[in-house]
PDB file of N, CA and C in Angstrom:
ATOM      1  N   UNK A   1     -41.391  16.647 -50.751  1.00  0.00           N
ATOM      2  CA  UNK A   1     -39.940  16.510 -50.719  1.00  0.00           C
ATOM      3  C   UNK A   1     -39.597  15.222 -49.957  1.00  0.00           C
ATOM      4  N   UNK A   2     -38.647  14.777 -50.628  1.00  0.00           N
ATOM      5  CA  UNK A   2     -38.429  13.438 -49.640  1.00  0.00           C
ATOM      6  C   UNK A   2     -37.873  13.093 -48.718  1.00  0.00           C
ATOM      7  N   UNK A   3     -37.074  12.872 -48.058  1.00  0.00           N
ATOM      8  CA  UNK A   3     -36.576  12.363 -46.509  1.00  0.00           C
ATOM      9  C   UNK A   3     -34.960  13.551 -47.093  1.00  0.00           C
ATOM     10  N   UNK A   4     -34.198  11.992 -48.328  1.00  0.00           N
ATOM     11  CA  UNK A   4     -32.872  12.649 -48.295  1.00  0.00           C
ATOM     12  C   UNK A   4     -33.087  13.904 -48.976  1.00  0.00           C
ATOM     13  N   UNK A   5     -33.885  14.167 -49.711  1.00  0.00           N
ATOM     14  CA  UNK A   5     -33.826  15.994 -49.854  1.00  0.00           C
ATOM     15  C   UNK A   5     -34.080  17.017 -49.101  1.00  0.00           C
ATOM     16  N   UNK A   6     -34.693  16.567 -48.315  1.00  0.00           N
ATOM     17  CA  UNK A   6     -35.047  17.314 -47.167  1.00  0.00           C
ATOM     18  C   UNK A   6     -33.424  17.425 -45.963  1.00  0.00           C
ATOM     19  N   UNK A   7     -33.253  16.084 -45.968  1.00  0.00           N
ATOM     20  CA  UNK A   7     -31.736  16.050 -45.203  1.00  0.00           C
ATOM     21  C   UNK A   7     -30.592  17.186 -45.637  1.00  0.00           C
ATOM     22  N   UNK A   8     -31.069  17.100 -47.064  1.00  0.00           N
ATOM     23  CA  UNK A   8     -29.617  17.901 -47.731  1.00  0.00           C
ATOM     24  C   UNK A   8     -30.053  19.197 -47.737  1.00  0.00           C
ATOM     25  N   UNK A   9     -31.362  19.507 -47.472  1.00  0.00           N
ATOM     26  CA  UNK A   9     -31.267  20.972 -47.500  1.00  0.00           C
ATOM     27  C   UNK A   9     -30.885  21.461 -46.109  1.00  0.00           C
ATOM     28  N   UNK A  10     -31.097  20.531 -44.939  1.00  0.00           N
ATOM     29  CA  UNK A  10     -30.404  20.916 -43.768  1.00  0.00           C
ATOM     30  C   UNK A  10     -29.092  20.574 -43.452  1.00  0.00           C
ATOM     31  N   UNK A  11     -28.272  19.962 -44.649  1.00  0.00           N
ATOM     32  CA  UNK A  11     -27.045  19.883 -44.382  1.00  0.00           C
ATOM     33  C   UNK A  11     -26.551  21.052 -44.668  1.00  0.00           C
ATOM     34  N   UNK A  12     -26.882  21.742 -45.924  1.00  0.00           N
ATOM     35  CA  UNK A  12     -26.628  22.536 -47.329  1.00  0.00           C
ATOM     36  C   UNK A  12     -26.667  24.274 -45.505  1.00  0.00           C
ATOM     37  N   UNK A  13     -28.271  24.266 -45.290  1.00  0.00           N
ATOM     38  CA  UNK A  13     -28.604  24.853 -44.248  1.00  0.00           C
ATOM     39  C   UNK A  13     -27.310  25.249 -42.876  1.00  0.00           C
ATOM     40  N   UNK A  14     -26.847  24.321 -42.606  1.00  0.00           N
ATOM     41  CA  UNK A  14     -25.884  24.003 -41.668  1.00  0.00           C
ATOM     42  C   UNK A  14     -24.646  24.425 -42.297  1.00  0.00           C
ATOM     43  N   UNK A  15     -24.313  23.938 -43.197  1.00  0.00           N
ATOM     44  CA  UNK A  15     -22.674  24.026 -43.896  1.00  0.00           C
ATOM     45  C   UNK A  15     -23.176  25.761 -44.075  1.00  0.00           C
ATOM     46  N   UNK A  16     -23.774  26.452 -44.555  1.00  0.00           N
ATOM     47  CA  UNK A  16     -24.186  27.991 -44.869  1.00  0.00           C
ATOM     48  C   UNK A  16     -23.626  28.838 -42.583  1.00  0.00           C
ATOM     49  N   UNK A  17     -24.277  28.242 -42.193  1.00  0.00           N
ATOM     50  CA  UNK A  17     -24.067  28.670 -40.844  1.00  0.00           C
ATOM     51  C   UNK A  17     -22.930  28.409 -40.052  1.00  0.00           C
ATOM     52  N   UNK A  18     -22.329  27.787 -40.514  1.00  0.00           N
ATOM     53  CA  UNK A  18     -20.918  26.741 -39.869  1.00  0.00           C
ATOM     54  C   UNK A  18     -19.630  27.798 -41.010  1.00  0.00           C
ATOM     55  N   UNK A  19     -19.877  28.265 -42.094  1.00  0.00           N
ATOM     56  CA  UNK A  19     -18.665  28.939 -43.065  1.00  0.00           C
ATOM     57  C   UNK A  19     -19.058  30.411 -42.439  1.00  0.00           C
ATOM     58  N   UNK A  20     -20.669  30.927 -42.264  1.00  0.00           N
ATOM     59  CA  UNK A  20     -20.840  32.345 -42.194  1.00  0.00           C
ATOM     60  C   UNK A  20     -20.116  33.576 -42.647  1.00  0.00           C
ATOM     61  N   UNK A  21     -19.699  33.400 -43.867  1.00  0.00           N
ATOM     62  CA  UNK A  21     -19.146  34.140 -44.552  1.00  0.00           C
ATOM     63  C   UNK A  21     -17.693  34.187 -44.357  1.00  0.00           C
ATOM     64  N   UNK A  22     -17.201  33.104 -43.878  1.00  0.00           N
ATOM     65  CA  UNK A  22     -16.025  33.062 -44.124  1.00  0.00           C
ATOM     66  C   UNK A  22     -15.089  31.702 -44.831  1.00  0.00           C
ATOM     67  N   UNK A  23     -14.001  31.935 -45.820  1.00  0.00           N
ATOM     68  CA  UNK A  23     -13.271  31.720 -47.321  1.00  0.00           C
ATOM     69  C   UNK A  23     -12.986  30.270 -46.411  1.00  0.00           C
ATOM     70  N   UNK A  24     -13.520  29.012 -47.402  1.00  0.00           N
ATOM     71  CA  UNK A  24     -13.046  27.867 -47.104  1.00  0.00           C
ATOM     72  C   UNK A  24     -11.581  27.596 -47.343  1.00  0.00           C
ATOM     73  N   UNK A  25     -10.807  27.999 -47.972  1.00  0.00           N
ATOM     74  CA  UNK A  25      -9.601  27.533 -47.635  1.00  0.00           C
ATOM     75  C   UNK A  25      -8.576  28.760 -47.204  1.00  0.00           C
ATOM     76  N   UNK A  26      -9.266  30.091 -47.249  1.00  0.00           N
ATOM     77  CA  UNK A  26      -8.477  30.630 -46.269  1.00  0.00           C
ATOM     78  C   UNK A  26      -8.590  30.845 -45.016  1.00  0.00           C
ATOM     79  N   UNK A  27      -9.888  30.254 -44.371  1.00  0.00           N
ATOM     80  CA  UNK A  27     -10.279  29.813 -43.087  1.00  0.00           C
ATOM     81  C   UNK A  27     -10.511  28.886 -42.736  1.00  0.00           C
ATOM     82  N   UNK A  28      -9.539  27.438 -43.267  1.00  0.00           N
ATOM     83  CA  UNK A  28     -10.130  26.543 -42.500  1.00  0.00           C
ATOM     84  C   UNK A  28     -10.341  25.853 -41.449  1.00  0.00           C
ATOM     85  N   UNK A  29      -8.742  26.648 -40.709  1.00  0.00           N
ATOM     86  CA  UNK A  29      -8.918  26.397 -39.192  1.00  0.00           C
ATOM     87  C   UNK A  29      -9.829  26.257 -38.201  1.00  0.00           C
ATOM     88  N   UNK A  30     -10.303  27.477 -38.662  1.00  0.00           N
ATOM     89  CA  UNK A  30     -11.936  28.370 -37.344  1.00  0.00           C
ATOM     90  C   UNK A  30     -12.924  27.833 -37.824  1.00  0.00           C
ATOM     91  N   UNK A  31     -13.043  27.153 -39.619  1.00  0.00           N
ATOM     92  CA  UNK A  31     -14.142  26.390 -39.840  1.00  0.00           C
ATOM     93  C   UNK A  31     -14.469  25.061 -39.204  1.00  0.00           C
ATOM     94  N   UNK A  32     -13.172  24.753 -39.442  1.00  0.00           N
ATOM     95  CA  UNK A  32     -12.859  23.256 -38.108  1.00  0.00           C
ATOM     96  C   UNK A  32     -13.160  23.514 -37.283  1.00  0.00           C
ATOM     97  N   UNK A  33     -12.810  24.450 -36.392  1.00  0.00           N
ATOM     98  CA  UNK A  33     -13.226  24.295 -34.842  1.00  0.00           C
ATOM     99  C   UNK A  33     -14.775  24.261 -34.735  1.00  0.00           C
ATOM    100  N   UNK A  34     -15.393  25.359 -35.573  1.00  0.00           N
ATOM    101  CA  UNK A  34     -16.603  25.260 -35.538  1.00  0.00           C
ATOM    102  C   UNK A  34     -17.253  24.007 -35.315  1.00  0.00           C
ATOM    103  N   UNK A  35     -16.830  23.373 -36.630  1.00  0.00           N
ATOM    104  CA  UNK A  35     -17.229  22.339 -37.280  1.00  0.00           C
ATOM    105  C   UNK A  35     -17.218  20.738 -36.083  1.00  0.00           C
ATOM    106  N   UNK A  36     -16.160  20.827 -35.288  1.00  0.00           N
ATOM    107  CA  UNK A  36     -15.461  20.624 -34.174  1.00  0.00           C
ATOM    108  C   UNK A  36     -16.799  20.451 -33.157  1.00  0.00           C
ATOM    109  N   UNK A  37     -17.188  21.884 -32.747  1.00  0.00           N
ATOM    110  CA  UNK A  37     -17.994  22.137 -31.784  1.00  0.00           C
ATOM    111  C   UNK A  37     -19.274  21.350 -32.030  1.00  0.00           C
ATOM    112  N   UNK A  38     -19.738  21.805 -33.208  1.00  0.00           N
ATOM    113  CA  UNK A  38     -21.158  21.078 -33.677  1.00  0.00           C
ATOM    114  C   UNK A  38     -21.409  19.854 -33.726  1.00  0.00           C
ATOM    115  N   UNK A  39     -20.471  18.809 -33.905  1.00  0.00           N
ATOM    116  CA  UNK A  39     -20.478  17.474 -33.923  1.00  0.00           C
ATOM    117  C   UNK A  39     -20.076  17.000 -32.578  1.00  0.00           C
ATOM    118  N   UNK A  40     -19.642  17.749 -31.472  1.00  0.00           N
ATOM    119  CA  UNK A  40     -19.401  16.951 -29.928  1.00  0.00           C
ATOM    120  C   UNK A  40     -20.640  17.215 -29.881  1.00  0.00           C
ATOM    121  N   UNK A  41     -21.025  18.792 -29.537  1.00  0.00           N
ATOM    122  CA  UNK A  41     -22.521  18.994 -29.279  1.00  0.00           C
ATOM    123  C   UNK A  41     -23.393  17.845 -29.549  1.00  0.00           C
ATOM    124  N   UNK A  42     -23.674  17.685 -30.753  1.00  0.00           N
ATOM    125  CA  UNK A  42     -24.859  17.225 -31.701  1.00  0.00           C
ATOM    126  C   UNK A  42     -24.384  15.608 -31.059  1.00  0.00           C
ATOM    127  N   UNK A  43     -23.456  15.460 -30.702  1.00  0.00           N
ATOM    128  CA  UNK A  43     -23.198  13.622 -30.250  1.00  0.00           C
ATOM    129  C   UNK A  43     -23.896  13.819 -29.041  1.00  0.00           C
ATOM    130  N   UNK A  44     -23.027  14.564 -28.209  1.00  0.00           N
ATOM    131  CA  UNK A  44     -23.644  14.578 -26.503  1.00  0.00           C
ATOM    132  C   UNK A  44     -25.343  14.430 -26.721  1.00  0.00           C
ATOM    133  N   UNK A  45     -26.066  15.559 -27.643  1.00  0.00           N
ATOM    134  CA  UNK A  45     -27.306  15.617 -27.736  1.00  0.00           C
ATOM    135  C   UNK A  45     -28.170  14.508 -27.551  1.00  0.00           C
ATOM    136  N   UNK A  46     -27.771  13.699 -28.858  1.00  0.00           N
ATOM    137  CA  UNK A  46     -28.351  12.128 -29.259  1.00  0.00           C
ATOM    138  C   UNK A  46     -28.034  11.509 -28.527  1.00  0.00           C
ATOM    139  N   UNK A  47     -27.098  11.565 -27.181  1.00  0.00           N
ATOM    140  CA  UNK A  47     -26.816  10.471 -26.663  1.00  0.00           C
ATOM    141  C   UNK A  47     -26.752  10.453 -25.177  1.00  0.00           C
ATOM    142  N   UNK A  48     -27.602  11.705 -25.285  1.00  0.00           N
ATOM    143  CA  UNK A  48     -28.713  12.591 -23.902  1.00  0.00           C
ATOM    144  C   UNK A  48     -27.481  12.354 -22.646  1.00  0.00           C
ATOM    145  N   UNK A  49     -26.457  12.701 -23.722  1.00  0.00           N
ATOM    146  CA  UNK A  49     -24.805  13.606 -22.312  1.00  0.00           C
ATOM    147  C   UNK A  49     -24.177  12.870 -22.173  1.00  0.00           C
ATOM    148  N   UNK A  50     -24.503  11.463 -22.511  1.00  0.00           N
ATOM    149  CA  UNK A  50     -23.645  10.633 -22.197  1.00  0.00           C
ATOM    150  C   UNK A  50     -22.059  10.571 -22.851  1.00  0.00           C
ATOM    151  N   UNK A  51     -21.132  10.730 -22.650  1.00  0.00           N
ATOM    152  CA  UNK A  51     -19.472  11.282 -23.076  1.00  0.00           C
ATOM    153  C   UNK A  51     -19.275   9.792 -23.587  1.00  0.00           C
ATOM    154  N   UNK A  52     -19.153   8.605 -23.051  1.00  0.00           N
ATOM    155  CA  UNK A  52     -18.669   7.310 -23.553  1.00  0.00           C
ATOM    156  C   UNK A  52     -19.578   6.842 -24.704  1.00  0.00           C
ATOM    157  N   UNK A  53     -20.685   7.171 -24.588  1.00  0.00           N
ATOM    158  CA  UNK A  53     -21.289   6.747 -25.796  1.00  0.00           C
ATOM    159  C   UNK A  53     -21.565   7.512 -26.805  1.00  0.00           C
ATOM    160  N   UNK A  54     -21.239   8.594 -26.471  1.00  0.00           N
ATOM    161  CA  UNK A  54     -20.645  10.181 -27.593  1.00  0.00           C
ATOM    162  C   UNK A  54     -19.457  10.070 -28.139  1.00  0.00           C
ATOM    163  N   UNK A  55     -18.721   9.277 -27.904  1.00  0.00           N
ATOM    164  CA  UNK A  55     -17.429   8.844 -28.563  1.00  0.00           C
ATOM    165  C   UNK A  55     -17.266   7.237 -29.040  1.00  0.00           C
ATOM    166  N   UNK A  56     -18.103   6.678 -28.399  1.00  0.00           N
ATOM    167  CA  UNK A  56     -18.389   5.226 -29.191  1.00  0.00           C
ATOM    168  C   UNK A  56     -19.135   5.663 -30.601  1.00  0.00           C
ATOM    169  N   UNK A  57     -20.280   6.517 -30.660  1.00  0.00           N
ATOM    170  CA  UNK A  57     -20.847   6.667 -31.776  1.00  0.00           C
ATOM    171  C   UNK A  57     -20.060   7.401 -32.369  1.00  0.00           C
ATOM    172  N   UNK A  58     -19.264   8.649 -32.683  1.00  0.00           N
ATOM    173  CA  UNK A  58     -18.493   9.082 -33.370  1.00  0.00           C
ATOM    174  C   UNK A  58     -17.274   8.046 -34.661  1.00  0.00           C
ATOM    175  N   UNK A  59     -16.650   7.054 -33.111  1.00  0.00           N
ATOM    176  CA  UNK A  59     -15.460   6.451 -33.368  1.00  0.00           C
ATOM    177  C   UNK A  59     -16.189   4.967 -34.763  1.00  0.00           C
ATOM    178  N   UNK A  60     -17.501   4.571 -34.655  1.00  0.00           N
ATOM    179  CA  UNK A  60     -18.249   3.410 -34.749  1.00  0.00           C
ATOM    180  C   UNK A  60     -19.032   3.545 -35.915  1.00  0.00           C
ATOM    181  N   UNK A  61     -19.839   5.098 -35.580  1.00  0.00           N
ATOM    182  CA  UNK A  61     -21.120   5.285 -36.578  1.00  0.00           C
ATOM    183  C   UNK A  61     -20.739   6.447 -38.008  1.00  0.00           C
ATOM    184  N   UNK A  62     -20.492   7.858 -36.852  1.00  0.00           N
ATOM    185  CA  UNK A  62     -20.386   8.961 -37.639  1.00  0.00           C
ATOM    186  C   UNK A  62     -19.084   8.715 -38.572  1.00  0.00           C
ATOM    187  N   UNK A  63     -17.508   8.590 -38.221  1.00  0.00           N
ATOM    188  CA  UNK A  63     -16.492   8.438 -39.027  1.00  0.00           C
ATOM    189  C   UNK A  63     -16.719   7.240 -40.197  1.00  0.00           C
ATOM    190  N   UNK A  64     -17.326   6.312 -39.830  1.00  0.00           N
ATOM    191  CA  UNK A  64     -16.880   5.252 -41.615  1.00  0.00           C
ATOM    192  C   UNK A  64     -18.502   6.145 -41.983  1.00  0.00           C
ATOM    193  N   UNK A  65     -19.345   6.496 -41.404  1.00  0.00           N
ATOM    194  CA  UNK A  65     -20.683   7.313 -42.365  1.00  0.00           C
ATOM    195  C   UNK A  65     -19.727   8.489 -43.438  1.00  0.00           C
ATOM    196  N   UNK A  66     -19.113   9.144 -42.343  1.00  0.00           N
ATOM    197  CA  UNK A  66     -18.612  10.382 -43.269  1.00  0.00           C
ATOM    198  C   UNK A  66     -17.579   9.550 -44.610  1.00  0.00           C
ATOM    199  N   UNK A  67     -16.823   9.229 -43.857  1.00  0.00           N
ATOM    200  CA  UNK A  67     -16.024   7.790 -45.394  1.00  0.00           C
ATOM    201  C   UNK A  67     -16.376   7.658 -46.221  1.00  0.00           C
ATOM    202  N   UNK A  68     -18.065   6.953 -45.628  1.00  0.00           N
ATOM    203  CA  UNK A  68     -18.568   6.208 -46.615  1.00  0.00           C
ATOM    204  C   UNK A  68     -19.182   7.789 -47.920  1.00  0.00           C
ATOM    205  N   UNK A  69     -19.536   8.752 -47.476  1.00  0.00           N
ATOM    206  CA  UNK A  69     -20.279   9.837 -48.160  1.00  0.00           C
ATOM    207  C   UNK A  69     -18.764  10.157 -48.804  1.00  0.00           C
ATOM    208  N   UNK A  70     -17.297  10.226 -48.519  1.00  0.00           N
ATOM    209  CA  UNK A  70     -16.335  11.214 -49.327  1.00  0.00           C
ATOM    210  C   UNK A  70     -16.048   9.998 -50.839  1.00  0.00           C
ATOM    211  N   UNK A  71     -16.150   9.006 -50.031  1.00  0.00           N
ATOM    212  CA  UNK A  71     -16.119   7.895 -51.298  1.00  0.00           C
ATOM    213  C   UNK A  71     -16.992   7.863 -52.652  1.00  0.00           C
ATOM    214  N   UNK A  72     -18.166   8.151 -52.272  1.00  0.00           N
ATOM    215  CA  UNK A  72     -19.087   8.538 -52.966  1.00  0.00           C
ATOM    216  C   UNK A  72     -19.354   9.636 -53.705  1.00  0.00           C
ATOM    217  N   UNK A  73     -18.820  10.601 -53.135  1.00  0.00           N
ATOM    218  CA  UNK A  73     -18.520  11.917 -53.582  1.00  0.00           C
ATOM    219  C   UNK A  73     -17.561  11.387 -55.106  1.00  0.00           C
ATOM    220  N   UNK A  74     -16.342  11.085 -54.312  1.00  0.00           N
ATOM    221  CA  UNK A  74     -15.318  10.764 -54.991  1.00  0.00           C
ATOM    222  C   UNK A  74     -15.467   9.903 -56.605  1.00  0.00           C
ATOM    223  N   UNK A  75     -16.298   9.342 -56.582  1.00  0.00           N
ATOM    224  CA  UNK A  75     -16.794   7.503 -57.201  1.00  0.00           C
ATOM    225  C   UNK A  75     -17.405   8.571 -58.451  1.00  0.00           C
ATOM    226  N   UNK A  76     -18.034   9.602 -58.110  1.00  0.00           N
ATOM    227  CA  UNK A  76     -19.582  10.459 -58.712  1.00  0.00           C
ATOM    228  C   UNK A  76     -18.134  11.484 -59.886  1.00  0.00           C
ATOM    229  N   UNK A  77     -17.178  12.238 -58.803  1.00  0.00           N
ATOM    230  CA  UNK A  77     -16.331  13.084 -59.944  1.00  0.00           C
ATOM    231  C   UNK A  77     -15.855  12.482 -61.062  1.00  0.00           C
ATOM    232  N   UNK A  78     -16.120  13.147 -62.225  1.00  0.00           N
ATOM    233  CA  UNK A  78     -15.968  12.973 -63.563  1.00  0.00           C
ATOM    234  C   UNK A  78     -14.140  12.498 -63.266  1.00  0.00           C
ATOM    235  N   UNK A  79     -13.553  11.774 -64.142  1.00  0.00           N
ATOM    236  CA  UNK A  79     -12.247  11.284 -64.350  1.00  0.00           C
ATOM    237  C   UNK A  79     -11.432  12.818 -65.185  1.00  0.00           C
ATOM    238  N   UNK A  80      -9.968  13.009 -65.118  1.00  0.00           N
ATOM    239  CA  UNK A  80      -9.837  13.856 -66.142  1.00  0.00           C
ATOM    240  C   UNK A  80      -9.541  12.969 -67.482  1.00  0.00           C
TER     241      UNK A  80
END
């Protein structure tokens, strides 16, 4: 398996644990927060606690990454 398939099955993995059985758009509040929690966490982690550079990478790396993936998403849906 290769790197990005392997990635996506732990995204796929994650997004399954982060909804836990509950309705994406009739929960998406509490999915947010979740969703919320996991990404300060997972910054602080990589950036071994550091708060200023847990929000430099967010503001720098993670937001135009995620962009760059909804664009793509977007680019890929069939036209009607």
């Amino acid at each position: 398996m290769t790197d990005a398939s392997e990635d996506t099955h732990r995204a796929v993995a994650a997004m399954q644990l982060i909804f836990y059985g509950r309705d994406p758009s009739a929960d998406r509040a509490s999915i947010l927060v979740t969703l919320e929690h996991v990404v300060a966490g997972s910054l602080l982690a990589v950036m071994s606690g550091n708060y200023k550079n847990a929000a430099v990478m967010l503001n720098e790396g993670l937001i135009p990454g995620v962009e760059a993936r909804l664009a793509l998403s977007a680019s890929r849906k069939p036209k009607p």
